[in-house]
Protein backbone atom coordinates (compact mmCIF):
# COMPACT_ATOMS: atom_id res chain seq x y z
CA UNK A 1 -20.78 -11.99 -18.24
CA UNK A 2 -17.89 -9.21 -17.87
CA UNK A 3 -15.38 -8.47 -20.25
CA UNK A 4 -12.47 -6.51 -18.38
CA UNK A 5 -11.49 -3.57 -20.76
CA UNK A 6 -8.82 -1.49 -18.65
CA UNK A 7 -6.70 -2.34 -15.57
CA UNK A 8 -6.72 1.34 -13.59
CA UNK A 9 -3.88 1.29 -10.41
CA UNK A 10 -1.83 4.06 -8.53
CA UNK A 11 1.23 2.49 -6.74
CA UNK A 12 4.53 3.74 -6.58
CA UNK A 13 7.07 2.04 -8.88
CA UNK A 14 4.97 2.27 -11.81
CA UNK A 15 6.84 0.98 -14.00
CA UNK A 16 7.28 -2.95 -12.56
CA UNK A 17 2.94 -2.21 -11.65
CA UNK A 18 2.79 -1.37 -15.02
CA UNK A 19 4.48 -4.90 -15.94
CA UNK A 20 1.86 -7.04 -13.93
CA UNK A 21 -1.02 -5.25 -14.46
CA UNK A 22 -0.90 -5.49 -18.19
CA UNK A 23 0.14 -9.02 -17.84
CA UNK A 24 -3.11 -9.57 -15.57
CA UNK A 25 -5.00 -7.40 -18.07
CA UNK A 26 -3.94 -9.58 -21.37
CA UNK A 27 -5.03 -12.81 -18.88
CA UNK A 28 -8.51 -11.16 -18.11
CA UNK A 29 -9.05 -8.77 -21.63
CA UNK A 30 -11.90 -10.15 -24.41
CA UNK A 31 -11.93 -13.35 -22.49
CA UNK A 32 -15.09 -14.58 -20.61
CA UNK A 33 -14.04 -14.24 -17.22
CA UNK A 34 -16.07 -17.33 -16.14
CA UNK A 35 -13.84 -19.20 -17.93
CA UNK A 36 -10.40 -17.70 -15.94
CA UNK A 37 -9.45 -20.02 -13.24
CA UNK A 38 -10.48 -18.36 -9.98
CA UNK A 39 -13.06 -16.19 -11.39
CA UNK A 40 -16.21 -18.95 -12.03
CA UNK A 41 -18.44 -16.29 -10.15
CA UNK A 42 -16.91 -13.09 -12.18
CA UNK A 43 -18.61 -10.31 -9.73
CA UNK A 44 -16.87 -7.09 -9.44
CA UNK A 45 -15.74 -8.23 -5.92
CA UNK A 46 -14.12 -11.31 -7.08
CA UNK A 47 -12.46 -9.34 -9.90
CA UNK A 48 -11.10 -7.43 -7.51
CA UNK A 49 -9.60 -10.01 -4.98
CA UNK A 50 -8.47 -12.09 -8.09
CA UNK A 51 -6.41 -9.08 -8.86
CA UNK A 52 -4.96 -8.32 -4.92
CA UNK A 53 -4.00 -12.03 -5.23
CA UNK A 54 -2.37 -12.14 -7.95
CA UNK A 55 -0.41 -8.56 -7.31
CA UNK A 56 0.10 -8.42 -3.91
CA UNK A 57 2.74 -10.75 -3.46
CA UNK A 58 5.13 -9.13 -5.67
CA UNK A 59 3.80 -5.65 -4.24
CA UNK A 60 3.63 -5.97 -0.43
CA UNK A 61 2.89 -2.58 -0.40
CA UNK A 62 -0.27 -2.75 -2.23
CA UNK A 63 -3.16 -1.14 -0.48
CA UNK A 64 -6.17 -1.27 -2.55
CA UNK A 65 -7.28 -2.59 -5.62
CA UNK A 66 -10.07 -0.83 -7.10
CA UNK A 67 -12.43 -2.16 -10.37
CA UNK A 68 -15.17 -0.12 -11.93
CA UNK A 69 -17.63 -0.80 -14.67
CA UNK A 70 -18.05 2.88 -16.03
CA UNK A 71 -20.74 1.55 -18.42
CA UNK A 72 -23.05 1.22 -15.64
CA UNK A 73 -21.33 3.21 -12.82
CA UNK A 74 -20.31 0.04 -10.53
CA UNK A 75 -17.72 -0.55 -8.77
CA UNK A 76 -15.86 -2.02 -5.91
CA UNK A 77 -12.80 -1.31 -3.86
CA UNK A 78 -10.96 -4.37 -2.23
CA UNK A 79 -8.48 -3.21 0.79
CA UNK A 80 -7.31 -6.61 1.88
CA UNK A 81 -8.98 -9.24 4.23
């Protein structure tokens, strides 16, 4: 199981990103992310379209979400379907 640690983004308008990412972070951080509606198959990939859903539509401008798991040099980028 994954335990999400740190939210990493680069937007413009940091400060309202800011806002939503920590609120995603607190919804996601020393939870079991199996257990976080939407995420019942926690891979990196559905980490990271969990997160484009729930920023994108209060940041139409959002690109890319990106999620890495340092501790064993994983990670995924998400650009949208």
């Amino acid at each position: 199981m994954y335990q999400v640690k740190e939210i990493f983004y680069t937007l413009q308008g940091e400060g309202e990103v800011e806002k939503k990412c920590l609120a995603l972070r607190e919804r996601l951080d020393h939870k079991y992310l199996n257990e976080v509606g939407g995420l019942e198959v926690p891979s990196l990939e559905n980490i990271a379209v969990w997160i484009w859903k729930n920023l994108k539509p209060g940041f139409p401008a959002l690109a890319r979400v990106e999620v890495r798991r340092e501790s064993c040099r994983h990670g995924c980028v998400y650009e949208g379907n």
